[in-house]
PDB file of N, CA and C in Angstrom:
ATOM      1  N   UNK A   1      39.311  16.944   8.771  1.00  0.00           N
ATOM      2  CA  UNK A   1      38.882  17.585   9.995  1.00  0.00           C
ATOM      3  C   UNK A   1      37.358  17.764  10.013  1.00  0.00           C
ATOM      4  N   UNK A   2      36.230  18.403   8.747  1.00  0.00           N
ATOM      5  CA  UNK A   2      35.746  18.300   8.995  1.00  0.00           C
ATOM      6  C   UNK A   2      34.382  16.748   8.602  1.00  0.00           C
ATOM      7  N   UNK A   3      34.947  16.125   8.528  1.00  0.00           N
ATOM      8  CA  UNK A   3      34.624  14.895   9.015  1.00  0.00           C
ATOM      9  C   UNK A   3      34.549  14.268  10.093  1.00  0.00           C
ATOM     10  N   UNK A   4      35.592  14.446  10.564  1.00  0.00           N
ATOM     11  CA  UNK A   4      35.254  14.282  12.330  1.00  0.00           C
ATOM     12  C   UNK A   4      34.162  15.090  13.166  1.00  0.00           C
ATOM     13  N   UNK A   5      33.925  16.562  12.352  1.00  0.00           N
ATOM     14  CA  UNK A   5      32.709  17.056  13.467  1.00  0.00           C
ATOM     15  C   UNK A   5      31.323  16.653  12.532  1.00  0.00           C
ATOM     16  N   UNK A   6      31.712  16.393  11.798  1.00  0.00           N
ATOM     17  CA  UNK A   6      29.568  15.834  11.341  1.00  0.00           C
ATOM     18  C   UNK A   6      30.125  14.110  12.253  1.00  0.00           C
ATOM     19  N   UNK A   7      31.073  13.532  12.297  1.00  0.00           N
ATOM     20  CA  UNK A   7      30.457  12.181  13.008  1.00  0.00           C
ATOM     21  C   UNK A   7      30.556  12.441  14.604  1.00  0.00           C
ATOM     22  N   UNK A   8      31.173  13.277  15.331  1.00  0.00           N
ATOM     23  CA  UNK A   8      31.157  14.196  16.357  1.00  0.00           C
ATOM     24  C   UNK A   8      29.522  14.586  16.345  1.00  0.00           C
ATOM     25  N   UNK A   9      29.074  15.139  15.336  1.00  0.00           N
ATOM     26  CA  UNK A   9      27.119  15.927  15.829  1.00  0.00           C
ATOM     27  C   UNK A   9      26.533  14.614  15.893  1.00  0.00           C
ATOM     28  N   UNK A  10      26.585  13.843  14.647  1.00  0.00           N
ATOM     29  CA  UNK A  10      26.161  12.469  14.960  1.00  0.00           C
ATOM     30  C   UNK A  10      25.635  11.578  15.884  1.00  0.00           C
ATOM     31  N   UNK A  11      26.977  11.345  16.191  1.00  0.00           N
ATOM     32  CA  UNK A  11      27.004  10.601  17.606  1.00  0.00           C
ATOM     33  C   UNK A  11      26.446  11.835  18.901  1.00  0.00           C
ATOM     34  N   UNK A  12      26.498  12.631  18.817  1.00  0.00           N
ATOM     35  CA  UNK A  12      25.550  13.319  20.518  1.00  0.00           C
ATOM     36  C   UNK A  12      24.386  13.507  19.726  1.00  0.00           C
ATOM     37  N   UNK A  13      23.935  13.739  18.495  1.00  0.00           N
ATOM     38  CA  UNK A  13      22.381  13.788  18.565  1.00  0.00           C
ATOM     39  C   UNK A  13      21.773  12.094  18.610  1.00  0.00           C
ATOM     40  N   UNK A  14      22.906  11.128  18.377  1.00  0.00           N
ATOM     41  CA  UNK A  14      22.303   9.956  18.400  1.00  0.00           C
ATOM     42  C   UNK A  14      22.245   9.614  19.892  1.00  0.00           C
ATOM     43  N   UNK A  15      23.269  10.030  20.579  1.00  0.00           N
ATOM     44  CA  UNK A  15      23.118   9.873  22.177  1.00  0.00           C
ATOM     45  C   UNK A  15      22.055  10.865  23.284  1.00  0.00           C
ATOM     46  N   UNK A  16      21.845  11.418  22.403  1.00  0.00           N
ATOM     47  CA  UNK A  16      20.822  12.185  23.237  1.00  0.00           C
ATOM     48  C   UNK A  16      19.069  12.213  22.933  1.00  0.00           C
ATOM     49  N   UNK A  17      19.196  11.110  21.465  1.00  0.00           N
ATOM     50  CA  UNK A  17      17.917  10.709  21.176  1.00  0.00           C
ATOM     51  C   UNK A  17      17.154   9.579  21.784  1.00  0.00           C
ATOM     52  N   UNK A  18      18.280   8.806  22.748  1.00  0.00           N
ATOM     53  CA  UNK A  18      18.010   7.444  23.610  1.00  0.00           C
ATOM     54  C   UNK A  18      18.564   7.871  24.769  1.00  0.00           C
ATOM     55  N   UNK A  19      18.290   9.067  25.362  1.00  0.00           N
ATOM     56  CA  UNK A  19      18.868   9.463  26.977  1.00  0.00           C
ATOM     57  C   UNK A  19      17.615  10.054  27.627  1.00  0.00           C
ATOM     58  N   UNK A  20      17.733  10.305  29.015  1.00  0.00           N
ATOM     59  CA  UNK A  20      16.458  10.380  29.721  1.00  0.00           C
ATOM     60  C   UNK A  20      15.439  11.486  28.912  1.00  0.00           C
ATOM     61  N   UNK A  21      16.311  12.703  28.137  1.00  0.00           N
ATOM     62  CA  UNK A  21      15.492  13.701  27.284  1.00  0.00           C
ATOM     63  C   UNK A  21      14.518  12.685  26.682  1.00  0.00           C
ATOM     64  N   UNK A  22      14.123  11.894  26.102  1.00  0.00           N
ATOM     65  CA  UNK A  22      13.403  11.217  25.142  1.00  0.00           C
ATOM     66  C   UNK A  22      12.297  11.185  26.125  1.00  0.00           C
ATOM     67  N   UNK A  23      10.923  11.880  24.997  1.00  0.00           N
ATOM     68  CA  UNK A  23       9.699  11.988  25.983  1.00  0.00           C
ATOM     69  C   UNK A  23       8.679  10.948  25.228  1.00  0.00           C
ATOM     70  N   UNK A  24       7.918  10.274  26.322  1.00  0.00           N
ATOM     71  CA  UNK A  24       6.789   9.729  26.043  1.00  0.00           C
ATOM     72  C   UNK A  24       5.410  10.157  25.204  1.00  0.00           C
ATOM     73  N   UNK A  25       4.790  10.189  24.092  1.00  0.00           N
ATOM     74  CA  UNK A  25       3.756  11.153  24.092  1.00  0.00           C
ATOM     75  C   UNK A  25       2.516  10.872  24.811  1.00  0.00           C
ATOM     76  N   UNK A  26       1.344  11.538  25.581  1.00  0.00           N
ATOM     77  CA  UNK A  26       0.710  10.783  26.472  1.00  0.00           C
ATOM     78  C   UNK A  26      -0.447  10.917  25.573  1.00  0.00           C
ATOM     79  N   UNK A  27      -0.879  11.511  24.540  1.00  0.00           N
ATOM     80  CA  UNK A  27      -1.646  11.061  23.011  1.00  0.00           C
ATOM     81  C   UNK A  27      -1.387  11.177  22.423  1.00  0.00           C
ATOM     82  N   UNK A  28      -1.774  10.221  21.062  1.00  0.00           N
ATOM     83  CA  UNK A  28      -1.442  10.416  19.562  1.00  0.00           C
ATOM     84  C   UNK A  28      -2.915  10.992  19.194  1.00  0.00           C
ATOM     85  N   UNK A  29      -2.601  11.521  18.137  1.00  0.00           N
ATOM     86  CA  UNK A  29      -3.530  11.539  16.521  1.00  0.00           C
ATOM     87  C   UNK A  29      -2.608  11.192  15.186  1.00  0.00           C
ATOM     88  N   UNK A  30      -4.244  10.352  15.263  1.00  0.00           N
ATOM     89  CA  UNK A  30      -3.631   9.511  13.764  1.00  0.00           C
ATOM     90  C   UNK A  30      -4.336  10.229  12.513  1.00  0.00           C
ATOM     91  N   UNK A  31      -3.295  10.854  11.425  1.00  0.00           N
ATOM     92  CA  UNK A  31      -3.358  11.836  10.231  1.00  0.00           C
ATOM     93  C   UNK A  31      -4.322  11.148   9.640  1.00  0.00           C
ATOM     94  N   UNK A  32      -5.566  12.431   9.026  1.00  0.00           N
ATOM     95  CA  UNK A  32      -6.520  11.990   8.058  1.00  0.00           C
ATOM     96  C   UNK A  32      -5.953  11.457   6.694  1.00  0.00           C
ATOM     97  N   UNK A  33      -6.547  10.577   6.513  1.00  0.00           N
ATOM     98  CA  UNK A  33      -5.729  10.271   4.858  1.00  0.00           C
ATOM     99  C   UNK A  33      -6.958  10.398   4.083  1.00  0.00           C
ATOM    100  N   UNK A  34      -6.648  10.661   2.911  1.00  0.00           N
ATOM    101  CA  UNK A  34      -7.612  10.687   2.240  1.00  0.00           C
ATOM    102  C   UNK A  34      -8.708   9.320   1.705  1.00  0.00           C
ATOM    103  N   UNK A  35      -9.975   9.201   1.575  1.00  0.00           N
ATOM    104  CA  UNK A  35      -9.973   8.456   1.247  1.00  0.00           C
ATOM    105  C   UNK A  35     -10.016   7.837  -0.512  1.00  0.00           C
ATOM    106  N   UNK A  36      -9.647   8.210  -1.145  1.00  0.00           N
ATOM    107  CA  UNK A  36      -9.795   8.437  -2.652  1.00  0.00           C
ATOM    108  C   UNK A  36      -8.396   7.658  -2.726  1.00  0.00           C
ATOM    109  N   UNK A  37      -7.476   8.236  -2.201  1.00  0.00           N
ATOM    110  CA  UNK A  37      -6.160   7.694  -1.728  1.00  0.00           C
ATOM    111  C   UNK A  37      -5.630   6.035  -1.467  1.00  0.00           C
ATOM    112  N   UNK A  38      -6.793   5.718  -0.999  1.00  0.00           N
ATOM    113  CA  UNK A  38      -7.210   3.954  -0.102  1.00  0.00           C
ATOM    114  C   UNK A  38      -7.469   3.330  -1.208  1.00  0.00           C
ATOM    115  N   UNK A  39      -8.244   3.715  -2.252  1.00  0.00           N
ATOM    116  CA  UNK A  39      -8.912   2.959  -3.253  1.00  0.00           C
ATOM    117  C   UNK A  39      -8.330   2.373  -4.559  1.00  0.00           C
ATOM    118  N   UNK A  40      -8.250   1.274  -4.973  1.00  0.00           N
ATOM    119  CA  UNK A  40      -7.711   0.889  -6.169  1.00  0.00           C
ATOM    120  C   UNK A  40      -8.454   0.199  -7.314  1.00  0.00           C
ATOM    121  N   UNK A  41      -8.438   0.481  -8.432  1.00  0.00           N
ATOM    122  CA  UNK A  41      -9.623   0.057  -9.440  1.00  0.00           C
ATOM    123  C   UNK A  41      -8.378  -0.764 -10.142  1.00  0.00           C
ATOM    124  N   UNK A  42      -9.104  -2.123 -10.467  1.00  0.00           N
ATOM    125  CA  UNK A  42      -8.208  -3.075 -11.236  1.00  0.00           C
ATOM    126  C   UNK A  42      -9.427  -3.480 -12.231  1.00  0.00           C
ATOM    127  N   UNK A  43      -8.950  -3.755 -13.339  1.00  0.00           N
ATOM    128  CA  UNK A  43      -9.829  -4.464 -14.117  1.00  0.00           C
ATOM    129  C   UNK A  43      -8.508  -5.784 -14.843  1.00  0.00           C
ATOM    130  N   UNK A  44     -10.182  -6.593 -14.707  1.00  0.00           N
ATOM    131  CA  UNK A  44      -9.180  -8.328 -15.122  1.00  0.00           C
ATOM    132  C   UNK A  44     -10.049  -8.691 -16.271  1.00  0.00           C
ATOM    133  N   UNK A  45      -8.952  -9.683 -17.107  1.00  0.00           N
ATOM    134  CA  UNK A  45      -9.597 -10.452 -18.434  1.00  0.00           C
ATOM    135  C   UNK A  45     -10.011 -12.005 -17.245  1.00  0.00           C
ATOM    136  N   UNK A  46     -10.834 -12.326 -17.227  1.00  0.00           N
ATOM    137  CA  UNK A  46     -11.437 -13.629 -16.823  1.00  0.00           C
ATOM    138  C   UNK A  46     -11.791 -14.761 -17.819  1.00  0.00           C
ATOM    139  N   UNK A  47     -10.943 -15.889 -17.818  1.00  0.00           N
ATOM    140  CA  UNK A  47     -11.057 -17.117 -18.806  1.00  0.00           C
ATOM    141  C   UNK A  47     -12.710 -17.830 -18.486  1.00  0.00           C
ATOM    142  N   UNK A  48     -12.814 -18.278 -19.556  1.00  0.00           N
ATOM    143  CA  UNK A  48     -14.240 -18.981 -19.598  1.00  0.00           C
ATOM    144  C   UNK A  48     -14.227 -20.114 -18.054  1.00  0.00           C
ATOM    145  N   UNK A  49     -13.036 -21.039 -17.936  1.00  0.00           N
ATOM    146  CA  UNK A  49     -13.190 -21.299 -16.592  1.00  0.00           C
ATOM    147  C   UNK A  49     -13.249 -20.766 -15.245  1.00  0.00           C
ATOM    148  N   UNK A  50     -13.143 -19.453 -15.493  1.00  0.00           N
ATOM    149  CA  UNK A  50     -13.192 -18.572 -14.472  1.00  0.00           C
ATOM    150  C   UNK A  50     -11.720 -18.191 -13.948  1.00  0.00           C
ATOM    151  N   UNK A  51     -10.854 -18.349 -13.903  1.00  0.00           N
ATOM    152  CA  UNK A  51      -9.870 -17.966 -13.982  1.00  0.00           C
ATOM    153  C   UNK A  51      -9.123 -16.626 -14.467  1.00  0.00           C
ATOM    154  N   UNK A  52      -8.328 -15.506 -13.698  1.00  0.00           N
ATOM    155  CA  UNK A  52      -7.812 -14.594 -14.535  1.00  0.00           C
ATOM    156  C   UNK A  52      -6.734 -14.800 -14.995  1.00  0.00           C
ATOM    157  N   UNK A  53      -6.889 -13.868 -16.323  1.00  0.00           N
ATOM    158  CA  UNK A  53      -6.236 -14.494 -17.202  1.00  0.00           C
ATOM    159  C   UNK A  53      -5.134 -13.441 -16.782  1.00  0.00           C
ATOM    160  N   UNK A  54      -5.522 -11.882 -17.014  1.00  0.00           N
ATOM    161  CA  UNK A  54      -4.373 -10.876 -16.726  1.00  0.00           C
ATOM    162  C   UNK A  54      -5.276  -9.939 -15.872  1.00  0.00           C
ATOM    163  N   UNK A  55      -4.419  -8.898 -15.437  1.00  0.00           N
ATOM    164  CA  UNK A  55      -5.088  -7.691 -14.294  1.00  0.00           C
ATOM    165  C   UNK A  55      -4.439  -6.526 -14.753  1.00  0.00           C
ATOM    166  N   UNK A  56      -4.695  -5.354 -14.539  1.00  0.00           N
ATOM    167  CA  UNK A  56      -4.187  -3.837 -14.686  1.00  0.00           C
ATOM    168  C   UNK A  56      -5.064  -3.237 -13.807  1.00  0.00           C
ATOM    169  N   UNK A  57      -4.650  -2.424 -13.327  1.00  0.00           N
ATOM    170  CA  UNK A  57      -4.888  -1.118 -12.242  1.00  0.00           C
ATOM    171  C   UNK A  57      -5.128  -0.126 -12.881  1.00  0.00           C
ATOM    172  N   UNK A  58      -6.551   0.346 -12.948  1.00  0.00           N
ATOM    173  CA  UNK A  58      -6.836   1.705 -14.029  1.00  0.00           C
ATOM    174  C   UNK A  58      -6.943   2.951 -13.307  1.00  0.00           C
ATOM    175  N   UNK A  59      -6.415   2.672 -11.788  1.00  0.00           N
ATOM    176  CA  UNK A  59      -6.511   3.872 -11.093  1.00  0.00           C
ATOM    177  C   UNK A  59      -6.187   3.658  -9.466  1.00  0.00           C
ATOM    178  N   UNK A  60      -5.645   4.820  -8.881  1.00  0.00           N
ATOM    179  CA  UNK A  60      -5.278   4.438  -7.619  1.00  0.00           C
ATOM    180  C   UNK A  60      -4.262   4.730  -6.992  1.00  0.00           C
ATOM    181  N   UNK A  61      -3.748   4.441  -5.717  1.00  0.00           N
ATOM    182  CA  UNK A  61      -2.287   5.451  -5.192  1.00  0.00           C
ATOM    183  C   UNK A  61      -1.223   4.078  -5.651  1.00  0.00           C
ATOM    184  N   UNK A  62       0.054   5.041  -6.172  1.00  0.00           N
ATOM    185  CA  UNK A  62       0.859   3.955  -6.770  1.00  0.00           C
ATOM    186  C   UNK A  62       1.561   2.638  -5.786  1.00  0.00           C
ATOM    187  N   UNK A  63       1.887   2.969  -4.668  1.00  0.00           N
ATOM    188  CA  UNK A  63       1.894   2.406  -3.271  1.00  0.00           C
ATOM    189  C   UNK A  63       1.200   1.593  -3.494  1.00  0.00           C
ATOM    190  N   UNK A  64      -0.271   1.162  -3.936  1.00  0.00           N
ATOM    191  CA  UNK A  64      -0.690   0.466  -3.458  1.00  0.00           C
ATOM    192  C   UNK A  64      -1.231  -0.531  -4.764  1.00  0.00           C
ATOM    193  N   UNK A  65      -0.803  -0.322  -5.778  1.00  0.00           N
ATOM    194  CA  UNK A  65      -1.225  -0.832  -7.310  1.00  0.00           C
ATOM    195  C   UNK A  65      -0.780  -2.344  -6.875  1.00  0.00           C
ATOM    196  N   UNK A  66       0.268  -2.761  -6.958  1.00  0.00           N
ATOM    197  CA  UNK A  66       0.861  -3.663  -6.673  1.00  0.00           C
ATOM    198  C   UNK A  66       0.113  -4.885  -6.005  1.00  0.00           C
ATOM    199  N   UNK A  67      -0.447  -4.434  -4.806  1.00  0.00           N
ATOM    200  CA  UNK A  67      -1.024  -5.386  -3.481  1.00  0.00           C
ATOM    201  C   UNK A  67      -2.372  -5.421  -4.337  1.00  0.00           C
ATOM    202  N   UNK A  68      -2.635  -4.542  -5.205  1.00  0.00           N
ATOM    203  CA  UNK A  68      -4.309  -4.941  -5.613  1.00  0.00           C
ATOM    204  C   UNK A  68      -4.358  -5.440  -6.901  1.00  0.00           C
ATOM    205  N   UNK A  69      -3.348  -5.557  -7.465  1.00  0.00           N
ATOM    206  CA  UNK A  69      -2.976  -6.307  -8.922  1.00  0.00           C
ATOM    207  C   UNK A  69      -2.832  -7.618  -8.568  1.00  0.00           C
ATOM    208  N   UNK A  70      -1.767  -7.931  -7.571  1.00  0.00           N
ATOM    209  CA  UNK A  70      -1.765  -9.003  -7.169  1.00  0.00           C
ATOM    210  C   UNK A  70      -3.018 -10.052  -6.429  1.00  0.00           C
ATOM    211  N   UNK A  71      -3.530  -9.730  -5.691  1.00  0.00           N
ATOM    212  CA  UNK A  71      -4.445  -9.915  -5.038  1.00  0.00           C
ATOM    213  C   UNK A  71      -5.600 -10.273  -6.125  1.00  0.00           C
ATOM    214  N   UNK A  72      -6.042  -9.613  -7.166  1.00  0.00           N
ATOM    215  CA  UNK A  72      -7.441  -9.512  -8.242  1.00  0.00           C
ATOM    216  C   UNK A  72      -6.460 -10.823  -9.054  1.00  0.00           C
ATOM    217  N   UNK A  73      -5.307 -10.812  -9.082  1.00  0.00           N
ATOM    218  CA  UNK A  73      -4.744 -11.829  -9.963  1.00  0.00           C
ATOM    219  C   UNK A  73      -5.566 -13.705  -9.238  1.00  0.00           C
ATOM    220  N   UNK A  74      -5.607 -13.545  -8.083  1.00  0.00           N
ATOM    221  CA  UNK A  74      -5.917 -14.605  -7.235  1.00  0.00           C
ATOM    222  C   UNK A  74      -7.382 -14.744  -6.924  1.00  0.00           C
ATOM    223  N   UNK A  75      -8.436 -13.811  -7.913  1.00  0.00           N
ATOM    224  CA  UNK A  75      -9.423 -14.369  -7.756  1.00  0.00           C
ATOM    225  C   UNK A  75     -10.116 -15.062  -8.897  1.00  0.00           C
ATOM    226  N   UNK A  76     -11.451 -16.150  -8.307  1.00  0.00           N
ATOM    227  CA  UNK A  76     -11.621 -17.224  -9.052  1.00  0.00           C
ATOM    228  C   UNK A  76     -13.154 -16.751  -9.400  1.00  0.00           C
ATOM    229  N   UNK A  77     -13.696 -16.788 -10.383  1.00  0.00           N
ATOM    230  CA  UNK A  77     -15.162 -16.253 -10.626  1.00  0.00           C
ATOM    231  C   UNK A  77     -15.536 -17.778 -11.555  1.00  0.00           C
ATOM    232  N   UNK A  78     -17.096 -17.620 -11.717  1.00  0.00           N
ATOM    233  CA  UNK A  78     -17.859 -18.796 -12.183  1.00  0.00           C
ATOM    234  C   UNK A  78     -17.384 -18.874 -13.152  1.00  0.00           C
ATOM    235  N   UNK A  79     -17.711 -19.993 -14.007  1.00  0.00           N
ATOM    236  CA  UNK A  79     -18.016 -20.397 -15.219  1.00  0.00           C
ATOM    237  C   UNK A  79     -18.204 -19.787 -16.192  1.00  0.00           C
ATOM    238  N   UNK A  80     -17.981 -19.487 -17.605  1.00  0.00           N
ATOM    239  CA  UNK A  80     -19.032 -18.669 -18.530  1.00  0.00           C
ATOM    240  C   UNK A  80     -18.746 -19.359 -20.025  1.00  0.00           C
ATOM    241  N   UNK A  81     -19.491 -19.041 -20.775  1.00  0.00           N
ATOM    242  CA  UNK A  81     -19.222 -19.460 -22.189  1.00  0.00           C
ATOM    243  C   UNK A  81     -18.268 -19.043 -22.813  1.00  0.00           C
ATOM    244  N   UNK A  82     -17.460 -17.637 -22.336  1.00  0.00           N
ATOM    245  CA  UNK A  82     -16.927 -17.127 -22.565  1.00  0.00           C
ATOM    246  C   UNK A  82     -16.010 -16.038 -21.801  1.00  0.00           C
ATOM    247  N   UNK A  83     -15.098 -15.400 -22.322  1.00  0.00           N
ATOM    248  CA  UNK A  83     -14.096 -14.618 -21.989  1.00  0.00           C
ATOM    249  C   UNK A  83     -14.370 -13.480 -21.611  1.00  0.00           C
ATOM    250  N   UNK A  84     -14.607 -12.933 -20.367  1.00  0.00           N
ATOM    251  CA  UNK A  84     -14.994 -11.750 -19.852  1.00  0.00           C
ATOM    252  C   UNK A  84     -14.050 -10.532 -19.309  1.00  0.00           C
ATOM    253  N   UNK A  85     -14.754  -9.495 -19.069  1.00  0.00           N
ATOM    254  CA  UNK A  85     -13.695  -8.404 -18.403  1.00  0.00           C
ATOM    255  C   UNK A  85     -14.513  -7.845 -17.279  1.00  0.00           C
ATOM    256  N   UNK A  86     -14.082  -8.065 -16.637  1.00  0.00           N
ATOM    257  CA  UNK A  86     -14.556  -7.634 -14.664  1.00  0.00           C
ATOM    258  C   UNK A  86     -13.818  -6.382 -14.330  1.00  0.00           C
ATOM    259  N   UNK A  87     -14.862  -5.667 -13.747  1.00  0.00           N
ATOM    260  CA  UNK A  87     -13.850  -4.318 -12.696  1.00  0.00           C
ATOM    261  C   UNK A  87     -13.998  -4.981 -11.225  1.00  0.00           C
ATOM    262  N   UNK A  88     -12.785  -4.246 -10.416  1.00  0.00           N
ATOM    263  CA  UNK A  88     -12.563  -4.809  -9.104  1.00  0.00           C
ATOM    264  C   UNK A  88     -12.049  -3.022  -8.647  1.00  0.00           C
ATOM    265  N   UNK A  89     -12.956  -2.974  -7.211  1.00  0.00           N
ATOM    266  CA  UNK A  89     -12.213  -1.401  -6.414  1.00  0.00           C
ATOM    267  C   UNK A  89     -11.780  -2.635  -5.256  1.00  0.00           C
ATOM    268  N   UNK A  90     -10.601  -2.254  -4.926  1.00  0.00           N
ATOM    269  CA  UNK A  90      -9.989  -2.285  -3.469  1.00  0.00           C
ATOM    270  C   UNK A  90     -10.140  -1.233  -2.535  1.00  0.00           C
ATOM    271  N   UNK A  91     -10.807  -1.628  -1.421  1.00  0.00           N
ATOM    272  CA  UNK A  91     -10.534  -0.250  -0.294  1.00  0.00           C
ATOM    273  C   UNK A  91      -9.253  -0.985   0.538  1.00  0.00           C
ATOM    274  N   UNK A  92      -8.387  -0.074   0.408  1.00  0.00           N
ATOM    275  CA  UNK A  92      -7.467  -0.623   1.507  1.00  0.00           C
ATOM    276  C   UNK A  92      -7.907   0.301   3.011  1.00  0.00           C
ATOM    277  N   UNK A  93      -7.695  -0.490   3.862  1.00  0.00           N
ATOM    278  CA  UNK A  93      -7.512  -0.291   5.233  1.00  0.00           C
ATOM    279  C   UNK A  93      -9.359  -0.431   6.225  1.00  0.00           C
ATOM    280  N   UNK A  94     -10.084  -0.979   5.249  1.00  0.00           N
ATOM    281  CA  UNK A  94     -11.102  -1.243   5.214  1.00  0.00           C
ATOM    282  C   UNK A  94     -11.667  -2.855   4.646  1.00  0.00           C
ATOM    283  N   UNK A  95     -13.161  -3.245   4.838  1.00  0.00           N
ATOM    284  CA  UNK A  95     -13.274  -4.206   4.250  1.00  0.00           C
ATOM    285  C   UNK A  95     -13.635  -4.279   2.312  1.00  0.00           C
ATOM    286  N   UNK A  96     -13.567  -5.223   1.742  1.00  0.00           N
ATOM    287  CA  UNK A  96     -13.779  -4.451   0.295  1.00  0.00           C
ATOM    288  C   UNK A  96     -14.936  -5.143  -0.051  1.00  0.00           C
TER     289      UNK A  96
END
């Protein structure tokens, strides 16, 4: 029995969330985010051909480790005699 009234509330709050009640908003604001929040620090091992070799994220929102690990994985730097270690910041939602 009471199974039938939670899919009973259900269904009228789902029918009354797509009925003429449903209001337009006539502005938004869009929430400050932080910006410390946006930023991701990766550091990469870079092969003598320039190539990375590996990446890690030494800091940053966890959301967003991922897209900037990946991403630093795909970049190509010069030449060197040798085997280097590069830092990389990502600003997300910005240019970097």
């Amino acid at each position: 029995m009471k199974a039938h009234r939670w899919f009973a509330i259900v269904v009228l709050m789902m029918a009354m969330a797509g009925s003429a009640f449903a209001r337009e908003a006539k502005s938004k604001v869009t929430p400050a985010f932080p910006e410390l929040a946006k930023r991701v620090k990766v550091e990469v091992v870079v092969a003598p051909n320039g190539s990375v070799k590996s990446a890690k994220a030494t800091g940053g929102h966890p959301l967003l480790i991922d897209a900037a690990v990946t991403a630093a994985k795909g970049f190509k730097y010069e030449s060197s005699p040798e085997e280097t270690t590069e830092k990389i910041e990502f600003k997300f939602g910005g240019s970097n």
